[in-house]
Protein backbone atom coordinates (compact mmCIF):
# COMPACT_ATOMS: atom_id res chain seq x y z
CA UNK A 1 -9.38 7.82 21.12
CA UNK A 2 -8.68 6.59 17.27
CA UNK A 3 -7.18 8.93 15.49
CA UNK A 4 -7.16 9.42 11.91
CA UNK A 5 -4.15 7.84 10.37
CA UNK A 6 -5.38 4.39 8.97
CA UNK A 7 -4.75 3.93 5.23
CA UNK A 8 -7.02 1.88 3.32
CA UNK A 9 -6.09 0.13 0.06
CA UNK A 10 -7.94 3.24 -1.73
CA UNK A 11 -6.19 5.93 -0.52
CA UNK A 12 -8.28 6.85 1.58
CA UNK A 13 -7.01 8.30 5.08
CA UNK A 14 -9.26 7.51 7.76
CA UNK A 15 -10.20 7.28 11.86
CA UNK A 16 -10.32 3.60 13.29
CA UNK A 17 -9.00 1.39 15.83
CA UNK A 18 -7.61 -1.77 14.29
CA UNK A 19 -3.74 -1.79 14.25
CA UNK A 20 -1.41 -1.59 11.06
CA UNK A 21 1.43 -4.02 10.20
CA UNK A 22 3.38 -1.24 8.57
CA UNK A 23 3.67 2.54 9.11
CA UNK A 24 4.27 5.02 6.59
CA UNK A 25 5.37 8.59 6.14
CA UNK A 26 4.49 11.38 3.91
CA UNK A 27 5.27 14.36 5.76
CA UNK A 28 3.09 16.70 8.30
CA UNK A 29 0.09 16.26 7.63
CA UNK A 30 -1.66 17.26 11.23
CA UNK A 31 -1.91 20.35 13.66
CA UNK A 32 -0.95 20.44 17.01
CA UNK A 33 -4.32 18.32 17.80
CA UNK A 34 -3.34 15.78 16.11
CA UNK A 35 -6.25 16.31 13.66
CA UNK A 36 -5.45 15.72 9.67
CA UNK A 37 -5.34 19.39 7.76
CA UNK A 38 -6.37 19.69 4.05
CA UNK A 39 -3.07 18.19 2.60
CA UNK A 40 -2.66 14.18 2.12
CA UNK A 41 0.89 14.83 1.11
CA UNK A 42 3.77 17.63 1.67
CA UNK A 43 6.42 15.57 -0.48
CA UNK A 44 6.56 12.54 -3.06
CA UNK A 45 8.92 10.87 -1.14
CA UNK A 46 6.13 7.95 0.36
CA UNK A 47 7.86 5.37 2.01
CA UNK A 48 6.45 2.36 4.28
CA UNK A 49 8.53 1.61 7.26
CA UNK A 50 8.30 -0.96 10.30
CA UNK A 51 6.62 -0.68 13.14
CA UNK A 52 9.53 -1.29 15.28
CA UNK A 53 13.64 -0.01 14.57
CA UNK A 54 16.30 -0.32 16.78
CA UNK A 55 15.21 1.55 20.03
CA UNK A 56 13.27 4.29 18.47
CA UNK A 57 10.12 5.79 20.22
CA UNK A 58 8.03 8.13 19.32
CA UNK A 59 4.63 9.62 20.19
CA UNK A 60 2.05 9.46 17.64
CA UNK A 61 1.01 12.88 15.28
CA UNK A 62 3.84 14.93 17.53
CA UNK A 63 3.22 18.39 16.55
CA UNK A 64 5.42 19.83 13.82
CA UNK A 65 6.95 16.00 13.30
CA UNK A 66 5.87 13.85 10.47
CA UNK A 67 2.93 12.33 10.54
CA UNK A 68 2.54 8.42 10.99
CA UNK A 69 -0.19 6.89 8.70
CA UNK A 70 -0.77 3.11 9.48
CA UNK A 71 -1.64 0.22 7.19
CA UNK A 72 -3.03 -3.12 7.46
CA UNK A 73 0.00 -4.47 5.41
CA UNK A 74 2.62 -3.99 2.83
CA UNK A 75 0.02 -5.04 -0.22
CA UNK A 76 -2.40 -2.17 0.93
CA UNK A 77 0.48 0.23 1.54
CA UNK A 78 1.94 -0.42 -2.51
CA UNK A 79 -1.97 0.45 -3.69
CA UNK A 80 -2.20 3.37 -1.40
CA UNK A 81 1.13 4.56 -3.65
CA UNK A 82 3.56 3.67 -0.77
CA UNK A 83 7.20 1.66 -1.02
CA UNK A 84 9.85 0.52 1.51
CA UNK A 85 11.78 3.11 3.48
CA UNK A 86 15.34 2.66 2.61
CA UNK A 87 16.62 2.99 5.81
CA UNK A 88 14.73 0.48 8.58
CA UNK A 89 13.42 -1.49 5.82
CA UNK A 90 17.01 -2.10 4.06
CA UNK A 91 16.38 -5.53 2.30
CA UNK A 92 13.09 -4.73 0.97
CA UNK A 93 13.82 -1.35 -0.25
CA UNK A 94 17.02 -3.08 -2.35
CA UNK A 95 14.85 -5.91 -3.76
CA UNK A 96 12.10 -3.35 -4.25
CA UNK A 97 14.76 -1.09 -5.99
CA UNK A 98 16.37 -3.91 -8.56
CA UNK A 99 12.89 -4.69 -9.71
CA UNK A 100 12.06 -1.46 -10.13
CA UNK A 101 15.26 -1.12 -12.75
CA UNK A 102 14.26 -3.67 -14.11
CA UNK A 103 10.50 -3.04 -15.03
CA UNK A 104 11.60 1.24 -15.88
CA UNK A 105 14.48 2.85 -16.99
CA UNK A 106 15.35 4.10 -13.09
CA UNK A 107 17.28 6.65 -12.83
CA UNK A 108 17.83 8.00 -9.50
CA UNK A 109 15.44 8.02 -6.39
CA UNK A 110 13.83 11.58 -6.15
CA UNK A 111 12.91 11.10 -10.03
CA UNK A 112 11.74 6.98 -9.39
CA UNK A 113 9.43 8.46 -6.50
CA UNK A 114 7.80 11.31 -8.80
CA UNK A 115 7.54 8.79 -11.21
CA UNK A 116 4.77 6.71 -8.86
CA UNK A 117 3.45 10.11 -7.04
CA UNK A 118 2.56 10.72 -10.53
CA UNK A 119 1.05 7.68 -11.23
CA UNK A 120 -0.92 7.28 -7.63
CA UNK A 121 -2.77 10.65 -7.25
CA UNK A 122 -4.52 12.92 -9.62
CA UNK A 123 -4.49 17.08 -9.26
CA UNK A 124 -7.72 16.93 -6.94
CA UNK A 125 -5.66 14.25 -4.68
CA UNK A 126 -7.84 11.70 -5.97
CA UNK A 127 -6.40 8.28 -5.82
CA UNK A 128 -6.12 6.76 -9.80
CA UNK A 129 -7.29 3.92 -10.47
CA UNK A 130 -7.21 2.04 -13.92
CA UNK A 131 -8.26 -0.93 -15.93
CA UNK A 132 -6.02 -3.93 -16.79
CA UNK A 133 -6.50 -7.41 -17.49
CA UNK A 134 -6.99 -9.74 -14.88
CA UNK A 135 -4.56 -12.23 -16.16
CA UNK A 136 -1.42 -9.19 -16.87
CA UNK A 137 -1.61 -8.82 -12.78
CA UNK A 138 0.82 -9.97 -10.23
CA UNK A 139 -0.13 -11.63 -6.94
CA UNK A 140 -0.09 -8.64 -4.50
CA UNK A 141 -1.89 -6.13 -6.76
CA UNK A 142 -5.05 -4.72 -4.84
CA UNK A 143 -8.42 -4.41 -7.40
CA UNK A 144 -11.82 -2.54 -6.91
CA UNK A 145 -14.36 -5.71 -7.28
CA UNK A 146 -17.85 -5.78 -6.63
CA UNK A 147 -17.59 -2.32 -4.48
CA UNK A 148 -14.86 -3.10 -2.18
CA UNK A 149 -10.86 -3.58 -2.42
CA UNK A 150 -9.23 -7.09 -3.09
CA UNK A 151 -5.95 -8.48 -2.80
CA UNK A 152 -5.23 -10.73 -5.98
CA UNK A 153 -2.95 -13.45 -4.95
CA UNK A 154 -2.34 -16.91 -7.05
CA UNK A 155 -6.56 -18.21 -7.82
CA UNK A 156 -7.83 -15.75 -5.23
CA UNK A 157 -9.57 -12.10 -4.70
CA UNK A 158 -8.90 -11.65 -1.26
CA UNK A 159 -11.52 -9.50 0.26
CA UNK A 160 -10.26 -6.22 2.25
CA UNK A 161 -12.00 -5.05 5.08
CA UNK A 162 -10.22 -2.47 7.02
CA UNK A 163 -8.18 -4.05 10.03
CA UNK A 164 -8.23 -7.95 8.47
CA UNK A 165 -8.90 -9.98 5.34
CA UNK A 166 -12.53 -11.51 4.81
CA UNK A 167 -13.21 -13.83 1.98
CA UNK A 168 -11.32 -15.39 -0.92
CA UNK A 169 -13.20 -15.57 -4.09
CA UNK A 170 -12.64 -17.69 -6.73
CA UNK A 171 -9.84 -15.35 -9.47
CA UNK A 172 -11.42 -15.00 -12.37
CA UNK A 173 -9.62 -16.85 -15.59
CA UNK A 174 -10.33 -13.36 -17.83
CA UNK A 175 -11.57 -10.01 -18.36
CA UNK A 176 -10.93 -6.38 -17.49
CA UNK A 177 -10.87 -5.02 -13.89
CA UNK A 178 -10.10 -2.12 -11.75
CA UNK A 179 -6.42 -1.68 -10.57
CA UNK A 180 -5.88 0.41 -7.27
CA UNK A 181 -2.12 -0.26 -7.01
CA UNK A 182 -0.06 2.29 -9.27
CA UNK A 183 1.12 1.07 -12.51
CA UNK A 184 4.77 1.67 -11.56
CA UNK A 185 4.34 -0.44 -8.56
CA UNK A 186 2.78 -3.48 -11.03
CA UNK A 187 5.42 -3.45 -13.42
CA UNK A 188 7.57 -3.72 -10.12
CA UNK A 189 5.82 -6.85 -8.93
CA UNK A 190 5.62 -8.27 -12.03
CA UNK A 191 9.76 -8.07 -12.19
CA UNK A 192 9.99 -10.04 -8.96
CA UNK A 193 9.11 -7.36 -6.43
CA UNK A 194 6.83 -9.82 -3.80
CA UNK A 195 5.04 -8.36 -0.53
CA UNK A 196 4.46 -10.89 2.01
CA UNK A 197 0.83 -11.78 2.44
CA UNK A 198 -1.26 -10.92 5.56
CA UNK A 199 -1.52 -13.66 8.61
CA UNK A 200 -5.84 -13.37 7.73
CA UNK A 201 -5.46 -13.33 4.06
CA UNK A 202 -3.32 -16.42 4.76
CA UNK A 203 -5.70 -18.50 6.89
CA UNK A 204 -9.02 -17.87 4.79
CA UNK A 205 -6.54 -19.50 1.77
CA UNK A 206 -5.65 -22.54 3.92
CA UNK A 207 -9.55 -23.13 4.74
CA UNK A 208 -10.27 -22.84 1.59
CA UNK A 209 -7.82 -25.42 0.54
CA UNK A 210 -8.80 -27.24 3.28
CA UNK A 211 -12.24 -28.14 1.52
């Protein structure tokens, strides 16, 4: 049976089958049923790890160990206020780190992550979202278009739909739009910081080169 640890470009927490590229952490956050309580956080500290590290195994939502939260990839995991784990994801948390220093004045780690926790939820554990123009953004950034989410990447809105990419739209030259990935996390990209892009995101961009 699902259970309810997929994380959607929103925020948003929720029960489905389709498996994630990347896991994350962000504390307990279920009972001994492996059911989600009220809290969507018990620290600031949100990292995104790989699926697989060294011989590790572990069972899913043990009780009283961290919880594992799932995403589709490492785009949707940087809106949902995520960054790379430091210790299985070594490369990618330096890289991550250097263009963080250079987009802020970074100081050290517990301060850079309550920096973005401050940025990615409000008081009510809303997820924030902002406006920005289109042309500012860095491929990578996820955007609320048209009622769903959207990877932006080189002339394309990528269309999210939980467990795969959809449809790539046309990126439009101009204007103001919604911005689900924290501002931090922009000015990261925008210093070099680059996720890789999704196996279906990738295919609907050849076809559509392909015309």
């Amino acid at each position: 049976m699902p259970l309810q640890n997929r994380v959607l470009p929103t925020g948003e927490i929720i029960t489905a089958s389709w498996r994630g590229g990347f896991m994350g952490n962000r504390g307990i956050l279920h009972d001994d049923n492996r059911r989600l309580k009220t809290a969507r956080w018990t620290h600031p500290h949100w990292v995104t790890c790989v699926l697989r590290y060294k011989d590790w195994h572990r069972e899913v939502m043990t009780p009283r160990h961290y919880t594992e939260l799932f995403f589709l990839d490492e785009s949707s995991a940087l809106a949902a206020g995520h960054r790379p784990c430091g210790l299985c994801r070594r490369a990618d948390y330096t890289a991550f780190r250097r263009a963080w220093a250079t987009a802020h004045r970074a100081q050290d780690l517990d301060h850079d992550d309550r920096m973005l926790h401050a940025a990615r939820v409000d008081r009510t554990r809303r997820h924030k979202r902002y406006e920005a123009e289109i042309d500012t953004l860095p491929d990578g950034t996820f955007l609320w278009h048209e009622g769903a989410a959207h990877l932006l990447w080189a002339q394309h809105l990528i269309r999210f739909d939980a467990g795969r990419y959809i449809a790539a739209l046309p990126r439009p030259a101009s204007g103001r739009v919604t911005v689900l990935t924290p501002k931090p996390t922009v000015a990261a990209m925008l210093a070099g910081y680059r996720p890789a892009l999704h196996a279906t995101a990738e295919r609907l961009l050849e076809a559509r080169s392909n015309r």
